[in-house]
C-alpha atoms as a PDB file:
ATOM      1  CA  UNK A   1      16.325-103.025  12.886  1.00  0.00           C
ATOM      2  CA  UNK A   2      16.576-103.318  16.873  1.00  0.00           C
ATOM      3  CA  UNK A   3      16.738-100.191  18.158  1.00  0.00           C
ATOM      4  CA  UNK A   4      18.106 -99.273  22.183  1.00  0.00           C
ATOM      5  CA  UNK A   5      15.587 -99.129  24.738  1.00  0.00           C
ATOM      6  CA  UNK A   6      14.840 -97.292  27.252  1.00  0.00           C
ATOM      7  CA  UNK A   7      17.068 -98.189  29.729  1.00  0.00           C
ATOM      8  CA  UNK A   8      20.185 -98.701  27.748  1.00  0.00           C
ATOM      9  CA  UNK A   9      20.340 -94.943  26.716  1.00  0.00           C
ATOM     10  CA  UNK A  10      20.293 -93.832  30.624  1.00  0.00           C
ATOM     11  CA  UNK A  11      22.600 -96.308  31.635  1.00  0.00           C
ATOM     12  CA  UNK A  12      25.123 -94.882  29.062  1.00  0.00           C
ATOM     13  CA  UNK A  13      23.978 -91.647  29.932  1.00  0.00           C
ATOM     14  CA  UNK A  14      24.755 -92.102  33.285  1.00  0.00           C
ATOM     15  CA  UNK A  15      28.187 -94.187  33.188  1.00  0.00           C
ATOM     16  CA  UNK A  16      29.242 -91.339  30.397  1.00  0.00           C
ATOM     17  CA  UNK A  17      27.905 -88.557  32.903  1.00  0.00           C
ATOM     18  CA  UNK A  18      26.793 -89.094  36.044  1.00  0.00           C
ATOM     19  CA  UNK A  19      23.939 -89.027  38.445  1.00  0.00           C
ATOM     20  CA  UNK A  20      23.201 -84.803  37.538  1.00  0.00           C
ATOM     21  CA  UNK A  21      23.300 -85.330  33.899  1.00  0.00           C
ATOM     22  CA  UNK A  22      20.887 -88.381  33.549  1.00  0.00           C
ATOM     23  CA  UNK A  23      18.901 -86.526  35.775  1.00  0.00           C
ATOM     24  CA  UNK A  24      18.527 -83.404  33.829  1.00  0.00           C
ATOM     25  CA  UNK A  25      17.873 -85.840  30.601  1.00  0.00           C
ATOM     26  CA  UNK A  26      14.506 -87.654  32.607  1.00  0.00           C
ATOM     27  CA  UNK A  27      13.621 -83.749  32.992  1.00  0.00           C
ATOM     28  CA  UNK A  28      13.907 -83.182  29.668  1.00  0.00           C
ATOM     29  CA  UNK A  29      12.207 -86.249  28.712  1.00  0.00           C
ATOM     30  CA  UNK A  30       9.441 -85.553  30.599  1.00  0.00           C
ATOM     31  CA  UNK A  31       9.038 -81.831  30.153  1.00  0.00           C
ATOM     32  CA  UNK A  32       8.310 -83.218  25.840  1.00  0.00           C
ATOM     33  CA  UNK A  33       5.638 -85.373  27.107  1.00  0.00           C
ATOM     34  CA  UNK A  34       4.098 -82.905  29.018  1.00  0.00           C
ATOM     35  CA  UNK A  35       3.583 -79.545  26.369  1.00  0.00           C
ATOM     36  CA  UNK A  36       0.399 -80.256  24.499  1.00  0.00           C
ATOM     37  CA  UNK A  37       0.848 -77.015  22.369  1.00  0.00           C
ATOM     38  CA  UNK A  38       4.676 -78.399  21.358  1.00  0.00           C
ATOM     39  CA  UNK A  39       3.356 -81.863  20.451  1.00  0.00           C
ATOM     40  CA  UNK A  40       0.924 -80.495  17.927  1.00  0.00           C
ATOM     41  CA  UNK A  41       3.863 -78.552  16.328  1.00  0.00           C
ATOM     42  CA  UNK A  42       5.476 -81.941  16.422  1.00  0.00           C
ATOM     43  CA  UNK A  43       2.714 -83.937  15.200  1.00  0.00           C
ATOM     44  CA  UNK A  44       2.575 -81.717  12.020  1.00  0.00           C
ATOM     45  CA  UNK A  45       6.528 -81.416  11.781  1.00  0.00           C
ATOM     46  CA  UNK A  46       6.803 -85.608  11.777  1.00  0.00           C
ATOM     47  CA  UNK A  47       3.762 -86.097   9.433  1.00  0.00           C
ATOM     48  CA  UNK A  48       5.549 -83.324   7.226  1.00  0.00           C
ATOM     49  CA  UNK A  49       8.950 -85.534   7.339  1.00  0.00           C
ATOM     50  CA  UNK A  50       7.022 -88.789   6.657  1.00  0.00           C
ATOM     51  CA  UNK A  51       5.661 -87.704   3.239  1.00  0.00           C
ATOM     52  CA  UNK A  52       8.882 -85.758   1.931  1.00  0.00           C
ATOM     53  CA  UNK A  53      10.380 -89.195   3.296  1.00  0.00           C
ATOM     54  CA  UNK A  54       8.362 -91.896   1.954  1.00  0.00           C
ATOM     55  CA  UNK A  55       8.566 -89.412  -1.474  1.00  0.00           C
ATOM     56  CA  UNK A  56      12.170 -90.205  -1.902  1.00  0.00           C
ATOM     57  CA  UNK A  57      12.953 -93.055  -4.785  1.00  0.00           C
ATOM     58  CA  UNK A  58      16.162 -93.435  -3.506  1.00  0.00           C
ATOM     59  CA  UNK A  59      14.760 -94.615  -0.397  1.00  0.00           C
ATOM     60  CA  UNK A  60      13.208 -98.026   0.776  1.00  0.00           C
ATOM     61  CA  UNK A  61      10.946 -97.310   3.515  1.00  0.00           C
ATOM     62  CA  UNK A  62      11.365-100.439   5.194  1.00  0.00           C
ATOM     63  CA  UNK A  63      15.119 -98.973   6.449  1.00  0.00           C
ATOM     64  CA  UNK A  64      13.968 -95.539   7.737  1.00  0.00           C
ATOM     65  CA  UNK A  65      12.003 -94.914  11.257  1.00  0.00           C
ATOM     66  CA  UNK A  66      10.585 -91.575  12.226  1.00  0.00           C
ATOM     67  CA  UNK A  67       9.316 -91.240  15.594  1.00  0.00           C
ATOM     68  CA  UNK A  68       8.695 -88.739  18.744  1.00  0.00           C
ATOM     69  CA  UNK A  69       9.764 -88.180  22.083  1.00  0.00           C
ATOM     70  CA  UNK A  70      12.054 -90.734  22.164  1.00  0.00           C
ATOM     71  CA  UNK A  71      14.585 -90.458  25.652  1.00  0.00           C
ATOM     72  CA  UNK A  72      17.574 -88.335  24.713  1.00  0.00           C
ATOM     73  CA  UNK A  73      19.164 -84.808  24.795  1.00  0.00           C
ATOM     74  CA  UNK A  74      17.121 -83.962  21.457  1.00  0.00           C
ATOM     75  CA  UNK A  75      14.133 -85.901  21.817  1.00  0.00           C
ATOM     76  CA  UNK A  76      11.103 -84.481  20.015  1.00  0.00           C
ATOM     77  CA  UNK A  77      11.412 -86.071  16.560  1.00  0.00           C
ATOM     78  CA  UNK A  78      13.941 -88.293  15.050  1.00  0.00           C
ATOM     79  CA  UNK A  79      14.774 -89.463  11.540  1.00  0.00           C
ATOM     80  CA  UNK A  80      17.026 -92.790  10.954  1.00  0.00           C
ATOM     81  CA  UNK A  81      18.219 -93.972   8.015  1.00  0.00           C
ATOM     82  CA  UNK A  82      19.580 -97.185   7.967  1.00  0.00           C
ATOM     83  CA  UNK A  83      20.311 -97.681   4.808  1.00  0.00           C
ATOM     84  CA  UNK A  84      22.936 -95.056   5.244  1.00  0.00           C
ATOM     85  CA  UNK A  85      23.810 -94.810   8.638  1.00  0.00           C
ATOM     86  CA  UNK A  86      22.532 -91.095   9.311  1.00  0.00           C
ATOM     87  CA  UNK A  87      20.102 -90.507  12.564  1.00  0.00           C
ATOM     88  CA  UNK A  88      18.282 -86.804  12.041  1.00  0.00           C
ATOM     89  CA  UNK A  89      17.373 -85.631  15.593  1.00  0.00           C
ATOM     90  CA  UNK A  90      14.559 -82.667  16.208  1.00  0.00           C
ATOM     91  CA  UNK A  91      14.211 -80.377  19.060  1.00  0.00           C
ATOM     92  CA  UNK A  92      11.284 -78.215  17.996  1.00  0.00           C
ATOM     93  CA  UNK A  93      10.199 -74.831  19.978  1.00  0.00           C
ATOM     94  CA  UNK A  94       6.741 -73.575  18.659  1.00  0.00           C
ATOM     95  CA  UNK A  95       8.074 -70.208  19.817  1.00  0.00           C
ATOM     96  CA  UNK A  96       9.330 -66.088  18.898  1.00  0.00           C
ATOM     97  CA  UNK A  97      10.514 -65.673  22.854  1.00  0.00           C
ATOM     98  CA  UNK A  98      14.002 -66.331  24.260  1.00  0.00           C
ATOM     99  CA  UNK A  99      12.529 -70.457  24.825  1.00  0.00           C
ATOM    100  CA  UNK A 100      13.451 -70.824  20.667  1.00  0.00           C
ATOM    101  CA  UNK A 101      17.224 -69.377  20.856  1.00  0.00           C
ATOM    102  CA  UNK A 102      20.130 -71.035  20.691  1.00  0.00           C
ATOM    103  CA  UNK A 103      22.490 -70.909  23.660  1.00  0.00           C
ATOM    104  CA  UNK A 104      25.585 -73.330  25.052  1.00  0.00           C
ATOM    105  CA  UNK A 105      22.425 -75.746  26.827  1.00  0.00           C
ATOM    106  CA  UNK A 106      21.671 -76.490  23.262  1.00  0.00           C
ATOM    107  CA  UNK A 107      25.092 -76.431  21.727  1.00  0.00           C
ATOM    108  CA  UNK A 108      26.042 -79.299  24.603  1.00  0.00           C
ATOM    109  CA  UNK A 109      22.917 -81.595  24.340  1.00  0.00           C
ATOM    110  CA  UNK A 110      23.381 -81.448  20.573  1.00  0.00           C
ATOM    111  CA  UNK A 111      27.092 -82.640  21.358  1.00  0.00           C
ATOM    112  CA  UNK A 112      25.570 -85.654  24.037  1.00  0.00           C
ATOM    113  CA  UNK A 113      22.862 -86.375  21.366  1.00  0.00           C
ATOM    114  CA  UNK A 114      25.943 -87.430  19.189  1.00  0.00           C
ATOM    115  CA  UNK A 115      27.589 -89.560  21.753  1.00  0.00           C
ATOM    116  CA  UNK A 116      23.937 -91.606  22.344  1.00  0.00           C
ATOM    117  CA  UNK A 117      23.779 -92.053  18.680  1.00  0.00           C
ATOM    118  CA  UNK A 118      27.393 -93.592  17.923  1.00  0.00           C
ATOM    119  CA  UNK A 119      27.159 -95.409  21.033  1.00  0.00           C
ATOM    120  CA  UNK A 120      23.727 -96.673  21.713  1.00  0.00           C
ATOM    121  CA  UNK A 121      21.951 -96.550  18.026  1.00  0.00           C
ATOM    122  CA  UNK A 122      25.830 -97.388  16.110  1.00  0.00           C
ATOM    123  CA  UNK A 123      24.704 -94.505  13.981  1.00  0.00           C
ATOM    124  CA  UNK A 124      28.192 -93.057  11.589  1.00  0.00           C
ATOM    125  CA  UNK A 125      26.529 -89.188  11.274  1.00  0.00           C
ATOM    126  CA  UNK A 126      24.547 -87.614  13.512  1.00  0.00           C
ATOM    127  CA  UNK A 127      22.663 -84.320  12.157  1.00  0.00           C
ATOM    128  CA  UNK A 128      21.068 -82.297  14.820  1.00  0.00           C
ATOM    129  CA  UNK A 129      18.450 -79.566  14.430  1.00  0.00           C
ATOM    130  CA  UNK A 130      16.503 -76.717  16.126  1.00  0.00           C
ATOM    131  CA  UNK A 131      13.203 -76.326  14.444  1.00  0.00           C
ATOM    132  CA  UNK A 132      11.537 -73.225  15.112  1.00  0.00           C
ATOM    133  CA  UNK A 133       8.243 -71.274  14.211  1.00  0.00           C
ATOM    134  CA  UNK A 134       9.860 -68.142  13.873  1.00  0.00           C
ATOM    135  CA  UNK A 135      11.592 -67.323  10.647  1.00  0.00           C
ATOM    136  CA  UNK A 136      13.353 -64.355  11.978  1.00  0.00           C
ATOM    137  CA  UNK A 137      14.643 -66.644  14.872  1.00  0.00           C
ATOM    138  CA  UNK A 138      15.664 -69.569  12.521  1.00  0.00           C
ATOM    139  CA  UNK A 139      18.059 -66.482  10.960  1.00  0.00           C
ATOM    140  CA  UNK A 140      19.526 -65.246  14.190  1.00  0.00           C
ATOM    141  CA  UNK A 141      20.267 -68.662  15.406  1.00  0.00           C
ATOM    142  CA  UNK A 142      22.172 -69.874  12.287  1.00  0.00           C
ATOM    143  CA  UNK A 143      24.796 -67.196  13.137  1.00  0.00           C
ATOM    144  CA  UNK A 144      25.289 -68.492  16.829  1.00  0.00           C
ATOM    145  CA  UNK A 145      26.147 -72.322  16.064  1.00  0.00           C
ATOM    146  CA  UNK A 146      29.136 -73.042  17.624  1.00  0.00           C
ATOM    147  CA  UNK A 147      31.910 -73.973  14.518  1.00  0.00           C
ATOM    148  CA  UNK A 148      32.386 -77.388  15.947  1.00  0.00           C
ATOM    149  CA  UNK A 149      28.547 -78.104  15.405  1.00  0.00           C
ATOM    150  CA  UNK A 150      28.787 -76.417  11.670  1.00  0.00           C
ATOM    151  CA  UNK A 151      29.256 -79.121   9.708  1.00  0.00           C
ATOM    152  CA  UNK A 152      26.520 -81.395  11.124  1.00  0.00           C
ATOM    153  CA  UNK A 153      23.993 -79.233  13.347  1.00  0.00           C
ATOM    154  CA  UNK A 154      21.901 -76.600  12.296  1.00  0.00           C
ATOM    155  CA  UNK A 155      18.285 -74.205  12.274  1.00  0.00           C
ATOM    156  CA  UNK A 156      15.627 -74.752  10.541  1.00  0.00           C
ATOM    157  CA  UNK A 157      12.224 -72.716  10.203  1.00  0.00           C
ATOM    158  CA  UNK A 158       8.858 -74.389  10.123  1.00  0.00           C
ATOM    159  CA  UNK A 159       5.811 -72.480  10.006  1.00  0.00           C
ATOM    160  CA  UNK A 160       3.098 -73.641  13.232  1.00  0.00           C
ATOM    161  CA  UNK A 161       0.348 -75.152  11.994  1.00  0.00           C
ATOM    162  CA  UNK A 162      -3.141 -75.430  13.333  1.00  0.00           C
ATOM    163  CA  UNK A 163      -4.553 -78.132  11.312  1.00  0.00           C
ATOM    164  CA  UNK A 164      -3.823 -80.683   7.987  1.00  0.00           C
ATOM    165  CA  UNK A 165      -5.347 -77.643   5.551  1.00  0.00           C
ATOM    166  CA  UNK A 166      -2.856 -75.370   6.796  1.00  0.00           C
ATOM    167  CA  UNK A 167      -0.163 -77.892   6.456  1.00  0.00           C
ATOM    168  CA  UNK A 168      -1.650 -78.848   2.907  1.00  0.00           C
ATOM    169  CA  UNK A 169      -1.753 -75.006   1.864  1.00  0.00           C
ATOM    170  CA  UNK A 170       1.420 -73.532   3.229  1.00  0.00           C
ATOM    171  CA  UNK A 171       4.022 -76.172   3.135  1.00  0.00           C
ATOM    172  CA  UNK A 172       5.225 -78.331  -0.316  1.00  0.00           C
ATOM    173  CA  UNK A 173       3.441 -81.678   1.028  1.00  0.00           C
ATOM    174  CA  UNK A 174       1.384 -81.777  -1.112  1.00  0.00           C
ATOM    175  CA  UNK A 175       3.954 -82.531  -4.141  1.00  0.00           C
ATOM    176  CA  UNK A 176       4.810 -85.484  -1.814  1.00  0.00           C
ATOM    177  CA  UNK A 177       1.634 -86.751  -1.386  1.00  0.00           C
ATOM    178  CA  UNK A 178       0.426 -86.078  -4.936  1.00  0.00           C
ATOM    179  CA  UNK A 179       3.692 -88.775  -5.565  1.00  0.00           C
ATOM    180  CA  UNK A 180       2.625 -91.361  -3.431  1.00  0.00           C
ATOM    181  CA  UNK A 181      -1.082 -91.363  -4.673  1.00  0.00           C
ATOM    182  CA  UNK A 182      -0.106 -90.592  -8.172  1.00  0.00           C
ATOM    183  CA  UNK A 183      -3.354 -87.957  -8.016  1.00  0.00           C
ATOM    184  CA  UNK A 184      -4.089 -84.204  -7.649  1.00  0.00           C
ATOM    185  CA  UNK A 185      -7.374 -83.738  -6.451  1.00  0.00           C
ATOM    186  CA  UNK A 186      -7.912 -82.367  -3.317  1.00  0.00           C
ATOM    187  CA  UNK A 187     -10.147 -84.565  -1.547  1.00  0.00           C
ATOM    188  CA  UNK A 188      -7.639 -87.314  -2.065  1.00  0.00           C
ATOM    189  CA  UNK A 189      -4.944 -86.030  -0.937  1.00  0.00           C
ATOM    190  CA  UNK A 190      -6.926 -84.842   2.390  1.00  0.00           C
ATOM    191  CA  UNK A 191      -8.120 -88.349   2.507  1.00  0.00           C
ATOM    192  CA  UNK A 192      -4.054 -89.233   2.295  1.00  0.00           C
ATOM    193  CA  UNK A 193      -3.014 -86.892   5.064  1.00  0.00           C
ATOM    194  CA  UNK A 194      -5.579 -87.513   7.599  1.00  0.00           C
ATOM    195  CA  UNK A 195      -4.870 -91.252   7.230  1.00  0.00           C
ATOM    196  CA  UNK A 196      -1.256 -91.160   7.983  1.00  0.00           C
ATOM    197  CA  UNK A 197      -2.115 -88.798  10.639  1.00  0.00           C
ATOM    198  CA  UNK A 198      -3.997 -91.056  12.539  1.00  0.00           C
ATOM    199  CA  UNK A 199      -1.445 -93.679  11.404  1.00  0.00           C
ATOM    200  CA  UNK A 200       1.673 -92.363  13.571  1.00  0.00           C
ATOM    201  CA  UNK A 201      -0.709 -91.084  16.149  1.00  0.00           C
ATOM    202  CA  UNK A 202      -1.829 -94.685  17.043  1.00  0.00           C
ATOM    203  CA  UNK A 203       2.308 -95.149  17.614  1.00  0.00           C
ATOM    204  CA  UNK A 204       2.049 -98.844  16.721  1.00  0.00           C
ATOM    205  CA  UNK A 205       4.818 -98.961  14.329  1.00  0.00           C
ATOM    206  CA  UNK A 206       8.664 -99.115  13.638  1.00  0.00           C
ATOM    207  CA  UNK A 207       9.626 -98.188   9.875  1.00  0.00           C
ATOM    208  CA  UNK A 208       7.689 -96.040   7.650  1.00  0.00           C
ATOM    209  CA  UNK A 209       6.570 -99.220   5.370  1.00  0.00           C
ATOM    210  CA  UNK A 210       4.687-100.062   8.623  1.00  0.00           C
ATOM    211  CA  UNK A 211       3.067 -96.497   8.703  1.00  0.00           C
ATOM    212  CA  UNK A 212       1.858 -97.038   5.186  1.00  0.00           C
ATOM    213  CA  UNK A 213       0.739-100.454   5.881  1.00  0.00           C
ATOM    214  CA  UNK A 214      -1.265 -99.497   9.153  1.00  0.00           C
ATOM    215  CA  UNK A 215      -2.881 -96.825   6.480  1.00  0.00           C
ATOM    216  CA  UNK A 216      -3.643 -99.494   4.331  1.00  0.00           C
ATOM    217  CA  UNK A 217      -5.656-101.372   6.467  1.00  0.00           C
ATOM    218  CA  UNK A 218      -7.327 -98.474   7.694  1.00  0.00           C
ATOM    219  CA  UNK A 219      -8.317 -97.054   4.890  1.00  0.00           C
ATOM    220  CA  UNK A 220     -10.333 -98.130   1.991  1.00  0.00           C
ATOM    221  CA  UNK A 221      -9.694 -97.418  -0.688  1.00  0.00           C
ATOM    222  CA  UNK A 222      -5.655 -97.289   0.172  1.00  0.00           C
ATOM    223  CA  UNK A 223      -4.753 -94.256  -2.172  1.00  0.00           C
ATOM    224  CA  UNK A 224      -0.554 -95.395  -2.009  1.00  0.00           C
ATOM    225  CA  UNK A 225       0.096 -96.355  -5.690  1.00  0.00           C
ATOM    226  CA  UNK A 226       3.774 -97.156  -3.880  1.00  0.00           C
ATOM    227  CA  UNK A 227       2.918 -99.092  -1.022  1.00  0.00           C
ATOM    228  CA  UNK A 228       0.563-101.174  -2.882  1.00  0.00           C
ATOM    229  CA  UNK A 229       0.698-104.690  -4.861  1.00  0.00           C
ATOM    230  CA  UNK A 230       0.285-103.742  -8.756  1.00  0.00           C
ATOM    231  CA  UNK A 231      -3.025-103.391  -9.478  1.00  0.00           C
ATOM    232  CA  UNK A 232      -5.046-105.758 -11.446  1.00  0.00           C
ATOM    233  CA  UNK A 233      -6.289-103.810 -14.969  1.00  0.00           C
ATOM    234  CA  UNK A 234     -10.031-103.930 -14.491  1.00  0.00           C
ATOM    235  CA  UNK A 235     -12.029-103.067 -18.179  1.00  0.00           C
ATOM    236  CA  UNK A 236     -16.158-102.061 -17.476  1.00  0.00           C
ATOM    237  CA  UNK A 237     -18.265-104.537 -18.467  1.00  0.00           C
ATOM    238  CA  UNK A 238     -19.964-103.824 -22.061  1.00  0.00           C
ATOM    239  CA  UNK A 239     -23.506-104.322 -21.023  1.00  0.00           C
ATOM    240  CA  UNK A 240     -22.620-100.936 -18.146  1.00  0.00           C
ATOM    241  CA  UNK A 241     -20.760 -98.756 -20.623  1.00  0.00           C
ATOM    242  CA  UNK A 242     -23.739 -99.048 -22.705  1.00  0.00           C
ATOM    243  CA  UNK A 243     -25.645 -97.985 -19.846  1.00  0.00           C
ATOM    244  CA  UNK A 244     -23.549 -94.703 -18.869  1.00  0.00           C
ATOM    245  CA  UNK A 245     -23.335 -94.265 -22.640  1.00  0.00           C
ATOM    246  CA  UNK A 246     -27.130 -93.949 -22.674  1.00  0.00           C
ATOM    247  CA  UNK A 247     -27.269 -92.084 -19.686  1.00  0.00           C
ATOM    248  CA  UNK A 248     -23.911 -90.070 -20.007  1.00  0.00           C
ATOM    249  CA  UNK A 249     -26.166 -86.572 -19.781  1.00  0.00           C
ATOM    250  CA  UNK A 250     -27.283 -87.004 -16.066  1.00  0.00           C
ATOM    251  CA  UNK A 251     -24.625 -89.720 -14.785  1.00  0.00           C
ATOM    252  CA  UNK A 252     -20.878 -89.269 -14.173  1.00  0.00           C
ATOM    253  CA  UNK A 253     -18.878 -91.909 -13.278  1.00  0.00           C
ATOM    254  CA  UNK A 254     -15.063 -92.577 -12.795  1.00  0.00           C
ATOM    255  CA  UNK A 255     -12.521 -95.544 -11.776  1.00  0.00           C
ATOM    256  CA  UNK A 256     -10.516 -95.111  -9.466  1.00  0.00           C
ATOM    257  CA  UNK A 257      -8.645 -97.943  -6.892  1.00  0.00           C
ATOM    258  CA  UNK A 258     -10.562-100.204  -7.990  1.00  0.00           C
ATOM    259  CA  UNK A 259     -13.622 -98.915  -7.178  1.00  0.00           C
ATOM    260  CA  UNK A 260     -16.307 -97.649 -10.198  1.00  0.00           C
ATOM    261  CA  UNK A 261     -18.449 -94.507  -8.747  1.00  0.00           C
ATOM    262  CA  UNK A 262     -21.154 -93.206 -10.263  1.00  0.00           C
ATOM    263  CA  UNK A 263     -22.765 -90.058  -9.488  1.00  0.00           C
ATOM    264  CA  UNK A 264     -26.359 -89.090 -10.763  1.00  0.00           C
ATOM    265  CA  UNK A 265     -28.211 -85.754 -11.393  1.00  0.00           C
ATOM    266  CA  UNK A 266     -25.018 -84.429  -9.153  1.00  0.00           C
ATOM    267  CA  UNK A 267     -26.730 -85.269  -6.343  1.00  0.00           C
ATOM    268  CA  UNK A 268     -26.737 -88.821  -5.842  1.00  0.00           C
ATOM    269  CA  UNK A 269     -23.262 -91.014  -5.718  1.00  0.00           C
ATOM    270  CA  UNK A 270     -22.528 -94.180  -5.345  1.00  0.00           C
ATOM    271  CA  UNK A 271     -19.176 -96.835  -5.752  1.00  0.00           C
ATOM    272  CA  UNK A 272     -18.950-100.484  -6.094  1.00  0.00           C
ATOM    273  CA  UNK A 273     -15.649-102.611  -6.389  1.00  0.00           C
ATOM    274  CA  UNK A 274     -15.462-103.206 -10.230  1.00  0.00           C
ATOM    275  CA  UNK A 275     -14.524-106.704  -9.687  1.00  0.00           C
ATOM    276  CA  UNK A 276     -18.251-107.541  -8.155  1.00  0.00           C
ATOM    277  CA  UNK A 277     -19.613-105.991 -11.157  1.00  0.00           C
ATOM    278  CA  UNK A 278     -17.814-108.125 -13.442  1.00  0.00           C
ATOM    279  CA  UNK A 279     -18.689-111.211 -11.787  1.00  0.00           C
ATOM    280  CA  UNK A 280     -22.687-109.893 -11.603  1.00  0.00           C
ATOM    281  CA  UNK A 281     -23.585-112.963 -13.367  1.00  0.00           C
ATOM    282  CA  UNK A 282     -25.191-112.670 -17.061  1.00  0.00           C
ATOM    283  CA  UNK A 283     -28.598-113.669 -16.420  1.00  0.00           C
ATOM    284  CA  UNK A 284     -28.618-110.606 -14.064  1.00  0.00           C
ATOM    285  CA  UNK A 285     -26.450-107.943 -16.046  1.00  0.00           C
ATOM    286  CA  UNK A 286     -28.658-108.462 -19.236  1.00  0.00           C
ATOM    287  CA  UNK A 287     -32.000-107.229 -17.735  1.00  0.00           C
ATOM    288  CA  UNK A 288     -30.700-104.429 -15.922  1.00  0.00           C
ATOM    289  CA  UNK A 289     -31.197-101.443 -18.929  1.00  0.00           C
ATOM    290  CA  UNK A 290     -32.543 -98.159 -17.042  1.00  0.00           C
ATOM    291  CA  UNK A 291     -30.192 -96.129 -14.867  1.00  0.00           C
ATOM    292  CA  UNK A 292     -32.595 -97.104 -11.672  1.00  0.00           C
ATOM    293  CA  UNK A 293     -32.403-100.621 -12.679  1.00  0.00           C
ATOM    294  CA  UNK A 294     -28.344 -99.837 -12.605  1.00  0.00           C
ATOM    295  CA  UNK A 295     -28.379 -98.182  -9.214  1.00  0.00           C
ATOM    296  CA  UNK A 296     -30.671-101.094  -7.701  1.00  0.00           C
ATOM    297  CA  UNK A 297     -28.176-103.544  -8.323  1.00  0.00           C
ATOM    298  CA  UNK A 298     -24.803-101.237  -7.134  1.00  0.00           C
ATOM    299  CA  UNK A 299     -26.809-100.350  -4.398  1.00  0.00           C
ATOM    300  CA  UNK A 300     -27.368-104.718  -3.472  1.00  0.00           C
ATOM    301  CA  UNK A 301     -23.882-105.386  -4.787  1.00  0.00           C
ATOM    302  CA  UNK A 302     -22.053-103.095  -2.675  1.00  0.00           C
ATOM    303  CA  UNK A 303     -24.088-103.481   0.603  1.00  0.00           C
ATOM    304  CA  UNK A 304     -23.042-107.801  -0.509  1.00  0.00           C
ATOM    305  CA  UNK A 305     -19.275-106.509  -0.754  1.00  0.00           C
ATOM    306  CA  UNK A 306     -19.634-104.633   2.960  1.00  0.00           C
ATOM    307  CA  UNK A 307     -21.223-107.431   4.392  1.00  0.00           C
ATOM    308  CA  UNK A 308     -18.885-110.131   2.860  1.00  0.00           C
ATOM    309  CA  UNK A 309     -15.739-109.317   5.414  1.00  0.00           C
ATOM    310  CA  UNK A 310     -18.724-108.330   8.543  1.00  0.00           C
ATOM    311  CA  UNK A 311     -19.747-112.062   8.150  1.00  0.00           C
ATOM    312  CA  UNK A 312     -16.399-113.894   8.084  1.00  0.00           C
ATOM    313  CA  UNK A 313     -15.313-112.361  11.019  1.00  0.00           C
ATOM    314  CA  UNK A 314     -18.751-113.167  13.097  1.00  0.00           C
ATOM    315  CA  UNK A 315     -17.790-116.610  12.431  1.00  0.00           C
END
């Protein structure tokens, strides 16, 4: 999916418009890149859109981009979905004060944004919006869209956030996320945010498959049950079930991506990639009986499995 550059959206820009107009775009460009407190509100806004996004069954992620501050007449955030020709275009004002209302500067870079999109991207419907923080202001500014920009363009509130657990706590995301990772516990789907996070913040990617691929090799385990090749079906050896059966009043264990973790006395934890423990060769499993015999050998097996990757790449 090639996508305009740079330069080919001002030289529309200014064959459409002229000399004033591009230059008042480059000012608007630059004034995005510039607010710190704007591009958190951003940050959390995209990250927000990715999940509820990626979510979607009806959508294959390898035909929808999501990115910021892209040059244009609403440039914070943008949406486009290729698969059906729609381009969703963000202009977000962390703001209560006059800076979040909508007036006729809006109104007529919504109606440029348009003209970029059919022209430059080839995009059939473009939906413009003005995100605000301010709930009240999201109201007031619904009744002053032009009718013209009605059908397409619109307000939307979205509360500021400081961090991921606000985002986590006040918004639905988490429903999204608890879809993609097919799990509700908490520390997993923190794990899940702060991984994506970091994912568009590196801004080496195109499509949201290649957000959830970055996050894949980034984090291990991956926790996306969607972006991830089925799973091989992994059974625990017989000689270690009898083991946690044994020990089952001071050890809890669970398996999860893969990975068998174990913790002890509720103090002590430790995981291992079940596959390594299969292969733990029978001359080995069938002398390990006590539970500090058993974390011994997770404890070698695991630091094998770490070094394993460390090695090849020395080479």
């Amino acid at each position: 999916m090639e996508q305009p550059s740079k330069q080919n959206i001002i030289d529309f820009v200014d064959n459409k418009y002229g000399v004033n107009v591009l230059k008042n775009l480059k000012n608007i460009h630059q004034g995005g890149q510039n607010n710190q407190k704007g591009r958190d509100y951003e940050n959390f806004y995209q990250l927000y859109r990715v999940f509820q996004t990626a979510a979607n069954d009806n959508y294959d992620c390898k035909k929808h981009v999501i990115g910021m501050q892209q040059i244009g007449f609403v440039d914070d955030i943008c949406h486009i979905d290729y698969e059906n020709k729609i381009k969703y275009n963000y202009q977000a004002k962390n703001s209560a004060a006059a800076a979040a209302d909508w007036t006729d500067e809006i109104s007529e870079r919504f109606r440029k944004q348009r003209e970029i999109d059919t022209s430059c991207f080839g995009i059939i419907n473009t939906k413009n919006c003005l995100l605000v923080s301010d709930e009240s202001k999201a109201t007031k500014n619904i009744g002053k869209i032009p009718e013209d920009l009605k059908p397409n363009d619109t307000c939307e509130y979205f509360e500021y956030h400081l961090n991921t657990v606000s985002l986590i706590e006040n918004t639905d995301i988490t429903k999204h996320i608890e879809k993609l990772i097919e799990n509700n516990n908490r520390s997993n789907i923190d794990f899940a945010c702060t991984l994506i996070l970091g994912a568009l913040q590196s801004g080496n990617y195109i499509t949201l498959d290649e957000v959830f691929s970055k996050a894949e090799s980034e984090g291990n385990p991956n926790p996306f049950k969607k972006f991830r090749e089925p799973a091989k079906r992994y059974t625990i050896p017989a000689w270690l079930t009898q083991i946690l059966t044994n020990y089952s009043h001071c050890v809890k264990y669970s398996l999860e991506y893969e990975t068998i973790t174990l913790c002890i006395k509720d103090s002590f934890t430790i995981g291992c990639k079940i596959e390594s423990i299969i292969n733990i060769p029978d001359d080995i499993s069938k002398n390990i009986i006590s539970i500090k015999e058993l974390t011994g050998l997770l404890m070698s097996t695991a630091a094998q499995d770490i070094d394993r990757p460390l090695s090849s790449s020395q080479e």
